[in-house]
Protein backbone atom coordinates (compact mmCIF):
# COMPACT_ATOMS: atom_id res chain seq x y z
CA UNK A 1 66.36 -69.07 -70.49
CA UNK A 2 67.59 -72.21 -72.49
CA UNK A 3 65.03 -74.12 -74.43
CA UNK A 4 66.09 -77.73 -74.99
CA UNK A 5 66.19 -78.77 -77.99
CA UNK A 6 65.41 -76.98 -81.84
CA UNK A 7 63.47 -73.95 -82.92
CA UNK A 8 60.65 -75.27 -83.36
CA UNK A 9 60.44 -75.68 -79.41
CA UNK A 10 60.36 -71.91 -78.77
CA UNK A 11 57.37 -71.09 -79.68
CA UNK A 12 55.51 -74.19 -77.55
CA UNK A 13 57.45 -72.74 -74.62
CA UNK A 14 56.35 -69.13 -75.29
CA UNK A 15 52.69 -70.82 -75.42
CA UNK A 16 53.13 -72.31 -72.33
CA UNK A 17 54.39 -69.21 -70.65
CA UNK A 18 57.56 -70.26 -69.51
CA UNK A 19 59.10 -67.35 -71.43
CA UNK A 20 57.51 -63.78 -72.79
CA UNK A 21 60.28 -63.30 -76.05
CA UNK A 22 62.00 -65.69 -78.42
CA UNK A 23 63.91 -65.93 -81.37
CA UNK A 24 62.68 -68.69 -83.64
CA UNK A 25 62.80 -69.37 -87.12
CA UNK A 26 59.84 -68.07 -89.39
CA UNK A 27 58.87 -71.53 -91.15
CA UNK A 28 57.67 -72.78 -87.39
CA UNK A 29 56.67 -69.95 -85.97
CA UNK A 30 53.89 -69.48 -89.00
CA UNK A 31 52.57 -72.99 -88.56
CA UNK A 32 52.39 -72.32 -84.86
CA UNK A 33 50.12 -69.40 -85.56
CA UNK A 34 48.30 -71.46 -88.00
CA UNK A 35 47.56 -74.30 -85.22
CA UNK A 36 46.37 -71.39 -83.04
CA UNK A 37 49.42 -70.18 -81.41
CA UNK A 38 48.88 -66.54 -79.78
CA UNK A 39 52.48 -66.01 -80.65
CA UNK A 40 52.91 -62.33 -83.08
CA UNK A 41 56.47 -61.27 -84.51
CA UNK A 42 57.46 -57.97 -83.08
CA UNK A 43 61.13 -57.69 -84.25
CA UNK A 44 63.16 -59.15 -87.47
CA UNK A 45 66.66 -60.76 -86.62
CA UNK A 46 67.98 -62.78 -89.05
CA UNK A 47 66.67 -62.03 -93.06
CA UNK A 48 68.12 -63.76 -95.78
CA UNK A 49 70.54 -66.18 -94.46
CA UNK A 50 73.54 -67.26 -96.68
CA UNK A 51 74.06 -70.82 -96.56
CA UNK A 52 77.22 -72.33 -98.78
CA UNK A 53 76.36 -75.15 -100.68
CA UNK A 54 79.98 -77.26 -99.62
CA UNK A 55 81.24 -80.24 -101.41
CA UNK A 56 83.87 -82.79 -101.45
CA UNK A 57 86.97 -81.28 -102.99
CA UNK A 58 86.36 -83.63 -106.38
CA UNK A 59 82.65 -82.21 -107.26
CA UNK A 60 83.76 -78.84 -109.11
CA UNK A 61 80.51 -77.97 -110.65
CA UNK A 62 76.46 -78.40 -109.46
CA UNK A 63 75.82 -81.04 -112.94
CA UNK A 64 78.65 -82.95 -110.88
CA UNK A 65 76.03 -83.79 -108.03
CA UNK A 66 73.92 -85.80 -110.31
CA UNK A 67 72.94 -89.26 -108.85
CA UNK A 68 74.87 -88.27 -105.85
CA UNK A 69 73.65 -87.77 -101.58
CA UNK A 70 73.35 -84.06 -100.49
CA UNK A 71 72.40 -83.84 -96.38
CA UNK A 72 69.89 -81.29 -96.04
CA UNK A 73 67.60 -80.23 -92.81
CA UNK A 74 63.94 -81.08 -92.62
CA UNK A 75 61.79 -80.19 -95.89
CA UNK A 76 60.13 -77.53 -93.65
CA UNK A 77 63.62 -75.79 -92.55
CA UNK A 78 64.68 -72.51 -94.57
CA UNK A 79 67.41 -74.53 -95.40
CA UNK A 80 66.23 -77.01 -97.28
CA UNK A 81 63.79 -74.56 -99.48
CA UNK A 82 66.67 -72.20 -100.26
CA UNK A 83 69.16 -75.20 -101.65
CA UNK A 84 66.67 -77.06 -103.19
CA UNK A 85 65.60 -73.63 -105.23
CA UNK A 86 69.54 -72.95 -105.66
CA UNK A 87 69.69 -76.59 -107.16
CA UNK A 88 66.76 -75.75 -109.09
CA UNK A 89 68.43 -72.37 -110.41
CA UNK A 90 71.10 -74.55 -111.40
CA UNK A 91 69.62 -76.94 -113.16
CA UNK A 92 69.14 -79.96 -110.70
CA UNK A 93 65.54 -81.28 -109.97
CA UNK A 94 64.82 -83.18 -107.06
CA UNK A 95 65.19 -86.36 -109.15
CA UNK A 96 68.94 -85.75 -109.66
CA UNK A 97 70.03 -86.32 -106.01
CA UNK A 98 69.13 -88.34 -103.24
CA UNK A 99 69.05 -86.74 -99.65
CA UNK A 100 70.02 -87.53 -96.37
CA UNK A 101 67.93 -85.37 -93.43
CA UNK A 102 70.09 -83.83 -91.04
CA UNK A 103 69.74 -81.94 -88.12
CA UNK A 104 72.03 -78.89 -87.23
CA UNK A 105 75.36 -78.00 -89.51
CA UNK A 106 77.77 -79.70 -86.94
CA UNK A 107 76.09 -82.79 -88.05
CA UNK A 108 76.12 -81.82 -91.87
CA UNK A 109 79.55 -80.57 -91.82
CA UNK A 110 80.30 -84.00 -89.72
CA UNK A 111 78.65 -86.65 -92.44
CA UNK A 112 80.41 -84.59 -95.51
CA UNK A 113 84.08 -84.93 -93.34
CA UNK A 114 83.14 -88.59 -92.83
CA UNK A 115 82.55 -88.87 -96.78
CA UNK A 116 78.85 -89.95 -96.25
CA UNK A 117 77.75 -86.76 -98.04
CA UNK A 118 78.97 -85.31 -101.05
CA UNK A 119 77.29 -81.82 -100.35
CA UNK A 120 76.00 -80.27 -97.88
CA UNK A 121 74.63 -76.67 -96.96
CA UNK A 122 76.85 -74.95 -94.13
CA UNK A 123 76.14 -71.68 -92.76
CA UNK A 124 79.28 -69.39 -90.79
CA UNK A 125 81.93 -69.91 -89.82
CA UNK A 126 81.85 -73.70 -90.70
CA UNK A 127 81.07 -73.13 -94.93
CA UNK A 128 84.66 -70.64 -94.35
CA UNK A 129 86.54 -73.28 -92.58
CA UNK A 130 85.68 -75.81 -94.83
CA UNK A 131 87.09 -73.74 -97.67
CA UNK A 132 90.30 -73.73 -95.46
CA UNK A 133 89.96 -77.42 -95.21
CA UNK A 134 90.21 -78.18 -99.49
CA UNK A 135 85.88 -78.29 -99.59
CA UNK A 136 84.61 -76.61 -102.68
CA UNK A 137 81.78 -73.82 -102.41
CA UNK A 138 79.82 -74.62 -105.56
CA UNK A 139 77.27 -71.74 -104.41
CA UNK A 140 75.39 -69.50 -102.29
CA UNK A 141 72.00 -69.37 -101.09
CA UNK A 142 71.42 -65.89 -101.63
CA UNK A 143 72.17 -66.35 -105.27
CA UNK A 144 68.51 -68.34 -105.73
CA UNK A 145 66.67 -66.62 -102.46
CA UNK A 146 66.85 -62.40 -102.65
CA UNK A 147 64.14 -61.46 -100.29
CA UNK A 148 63.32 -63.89 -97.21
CA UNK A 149 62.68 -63.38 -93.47
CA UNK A 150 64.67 -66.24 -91.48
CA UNK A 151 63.99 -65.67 -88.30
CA UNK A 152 61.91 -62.64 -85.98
CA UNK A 153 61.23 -62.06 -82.29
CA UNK A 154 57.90 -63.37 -80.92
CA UNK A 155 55.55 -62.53 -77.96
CA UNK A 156 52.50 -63.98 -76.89
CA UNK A 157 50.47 -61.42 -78.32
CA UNK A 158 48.25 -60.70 -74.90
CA UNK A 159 51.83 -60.38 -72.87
CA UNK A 160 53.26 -57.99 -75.59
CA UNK A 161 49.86 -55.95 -75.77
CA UNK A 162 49.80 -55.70 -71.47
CA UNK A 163 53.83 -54.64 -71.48
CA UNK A 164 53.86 -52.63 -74.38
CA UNK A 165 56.11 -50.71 -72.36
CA UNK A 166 58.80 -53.63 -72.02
CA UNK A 167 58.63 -54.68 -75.35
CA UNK A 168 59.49 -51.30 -77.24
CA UNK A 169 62.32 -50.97 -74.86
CA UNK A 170 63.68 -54.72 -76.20
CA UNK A 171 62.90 -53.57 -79.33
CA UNK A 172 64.74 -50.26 -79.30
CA UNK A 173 67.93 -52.15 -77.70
CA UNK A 174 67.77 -54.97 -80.52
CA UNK A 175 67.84 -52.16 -82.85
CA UNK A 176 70.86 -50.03 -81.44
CA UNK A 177 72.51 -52.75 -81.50
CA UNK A 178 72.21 -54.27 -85.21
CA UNK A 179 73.04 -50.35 -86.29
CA UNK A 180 75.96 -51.44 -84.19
CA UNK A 181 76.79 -54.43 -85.99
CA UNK A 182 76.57 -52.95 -89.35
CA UNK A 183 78.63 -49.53 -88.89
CA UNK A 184 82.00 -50.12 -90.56
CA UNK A 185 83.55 -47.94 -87.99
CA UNK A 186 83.09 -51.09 -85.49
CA UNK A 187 84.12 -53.49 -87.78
CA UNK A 188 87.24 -54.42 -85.53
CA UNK A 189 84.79 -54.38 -82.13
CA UNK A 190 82.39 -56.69 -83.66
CA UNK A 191 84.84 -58.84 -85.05
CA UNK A 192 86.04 -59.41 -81.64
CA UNK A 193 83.05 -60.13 -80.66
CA UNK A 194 82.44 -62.93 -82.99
CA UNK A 195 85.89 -64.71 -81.80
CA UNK A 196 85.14 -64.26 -77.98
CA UNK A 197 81.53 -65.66 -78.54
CA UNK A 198 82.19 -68.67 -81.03
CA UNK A 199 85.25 -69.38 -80.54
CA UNK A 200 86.43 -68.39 -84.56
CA UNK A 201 89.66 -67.05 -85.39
CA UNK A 202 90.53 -63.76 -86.46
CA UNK A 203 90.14 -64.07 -89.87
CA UNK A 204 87.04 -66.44 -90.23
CA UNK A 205 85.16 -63.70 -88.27
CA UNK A 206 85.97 -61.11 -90.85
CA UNK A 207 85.67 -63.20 -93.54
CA UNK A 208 81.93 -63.56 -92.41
CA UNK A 209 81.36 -59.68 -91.99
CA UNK A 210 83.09 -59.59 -95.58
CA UNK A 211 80.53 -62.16 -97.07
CA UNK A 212 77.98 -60.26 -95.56
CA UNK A 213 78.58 -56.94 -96.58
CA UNK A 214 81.07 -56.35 -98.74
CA UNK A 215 78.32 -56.30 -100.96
CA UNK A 216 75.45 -55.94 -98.30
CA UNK A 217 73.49 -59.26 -98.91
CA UNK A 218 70.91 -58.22 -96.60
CA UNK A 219 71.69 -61.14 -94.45
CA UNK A 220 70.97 -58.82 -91.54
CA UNK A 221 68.12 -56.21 -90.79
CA UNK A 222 69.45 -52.31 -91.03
CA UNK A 223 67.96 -52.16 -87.24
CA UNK A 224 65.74 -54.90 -86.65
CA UNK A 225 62.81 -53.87 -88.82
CA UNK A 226 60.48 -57.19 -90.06
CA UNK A 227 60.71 -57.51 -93.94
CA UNK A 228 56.70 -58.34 -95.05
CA UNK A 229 58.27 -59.04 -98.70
CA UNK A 230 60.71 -61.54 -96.97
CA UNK A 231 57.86 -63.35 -94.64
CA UNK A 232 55.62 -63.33 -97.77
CA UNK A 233 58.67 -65.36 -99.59
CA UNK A 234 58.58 -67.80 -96.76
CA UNK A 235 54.76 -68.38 -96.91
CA UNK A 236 55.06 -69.04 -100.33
CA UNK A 237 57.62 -71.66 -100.23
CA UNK A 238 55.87 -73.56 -97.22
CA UNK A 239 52.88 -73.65 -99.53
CA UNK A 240 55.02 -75.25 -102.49
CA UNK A 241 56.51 -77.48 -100.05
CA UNK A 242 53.00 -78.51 -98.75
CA UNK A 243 54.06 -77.67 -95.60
CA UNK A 244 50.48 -75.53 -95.67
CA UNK A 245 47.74 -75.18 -97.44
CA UNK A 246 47.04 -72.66 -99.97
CA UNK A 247 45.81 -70.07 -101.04
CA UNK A 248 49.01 -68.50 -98.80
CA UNK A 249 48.03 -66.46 -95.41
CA UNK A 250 49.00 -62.93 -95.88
CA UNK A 251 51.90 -61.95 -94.34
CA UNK A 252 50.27 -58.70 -91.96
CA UNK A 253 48.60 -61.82 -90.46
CA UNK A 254 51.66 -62.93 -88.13
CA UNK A 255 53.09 -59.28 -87.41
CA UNK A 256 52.05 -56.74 -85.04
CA UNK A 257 54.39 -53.05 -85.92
CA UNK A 258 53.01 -50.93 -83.22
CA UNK A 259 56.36 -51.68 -81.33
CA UNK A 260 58.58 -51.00 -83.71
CA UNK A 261 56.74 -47.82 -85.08
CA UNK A 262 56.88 -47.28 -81.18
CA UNK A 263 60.87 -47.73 -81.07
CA UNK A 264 61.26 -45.49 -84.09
CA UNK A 265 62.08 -48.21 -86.30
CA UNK A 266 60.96 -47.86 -89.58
């Protein structure tokens, strides 16, 4: 089932009941919980997202983006915290740039084309066509951000509990088929996969397995296991965002393992 609209809608609709699983993105899914949500992670998907700080072909270093308009996602998206903290390894402050908020990378990628921006975070495959296009990558994500938990699979926690059954059989399928996606011996397979799905080329889909892997920048889970060290990092920067109040909730709080231990998933 389609849910209209951003992330942060999936876990209002798995409240409501009009679905039993989701994928959703950690940073919304923990307030949810905090507001009372009955929602539990029972599977990681994506960890530690790599997002490519892009910017116009002139900018050939980070000191150039002093003074000048970045377009980043909402303060409370992933996004944001991991370039700000890149920008922060690199010497920029918040004070050094102004910022534009927006929504989604098509719209990022769309306001640094029309010249409005002069950087912007872009995740795959637009960062690697924007190389094609004469951009400059002036860094990664993953360079400031080694341990983080972007996005799990939620339940309702009752549901999951009463179809225990169901859920360790999703589980176990999720993780066949990241072991899948990371086997080198179906590089070409998932590759092809990639082009029929988004609609890449070729060579922009193995590009992206490349950035991934070649070395393994734990962008993806070995076989959909929940990283506690990587939700702990996202706690942590909500609370230095202010996006809650500290001291930080521990991590165990927002988990439940029995279905993975259940699925053999370590």
């Amino acid at each position: 089932m389609q849910i209209p609209g951003g992330t942060d809608k999936m876990v209002k609709a798995l409240d409501r009941g009009e679905i039993d699983l989701t994928q959703t993105a950690t940073p919304y899914f923990v307030q949810a919980v905090l507001a009372g949500s009955d929602a539990v992670a029972v599977a990681g998907e994506t960890a530690n997202p790599i997002y490519s700080l892009i910017a116009k072909p002139e900018i050939a270093t980070f000191a150039d983006l002093k003074g000048k308009q970045l377009g980043l996602s909402l303060p409370v998206d992933t996004i944001s915290i991991s370039t700000r903290k890149l920008l922060a390894l690199k010497g920029l402050n918040e004070a050094d740039y102004r910022v534009k908020e927006l929504v989604g990378t098509p719209v990022r990628f769309d306001c640094l084309k029309k010249g409005e921006c002069d950087a912007v975070p872009l995740g795959q495959p637009d960062d690697l066509i924007a190389i094609k296009q004469g951009y400059r990558r002036l860094g990664v994500s993953s360079e400031a951000v080694a341990a983080f938990q972007f996005e799990v699979v939620a339940a309702r926690r009752s549901w999951a509990q009463a179809n225990k059954d169901k859920v360790v059989r999703f589980v176990r399928a999720l993780a066949a088929a990241f072991r899948f996606i990371r086997d080198p011996a179906n590089r070409d397979e998932v590759a092809k996969s990639i082009v029929e799905l988004t609609g890449s080329t070729d060579d922009i889909a193995r590009e992206t397995l490349k950035l991934y892997f070649e070395p393994d920048r734990g962008v993806l889970p070995r076989e959909a296991e929940i990283s506690l060290q990587g939700l702990a990092q996202v706690i942590v920067f909500m609370t230095e965002g202010h996006m809650i109040e500290p001291p930080p909730p521990e991590p165990q709080r927002f988990v439940d393992l029995q279905y993975l231990q259940a699925a053999g998933v370590k």
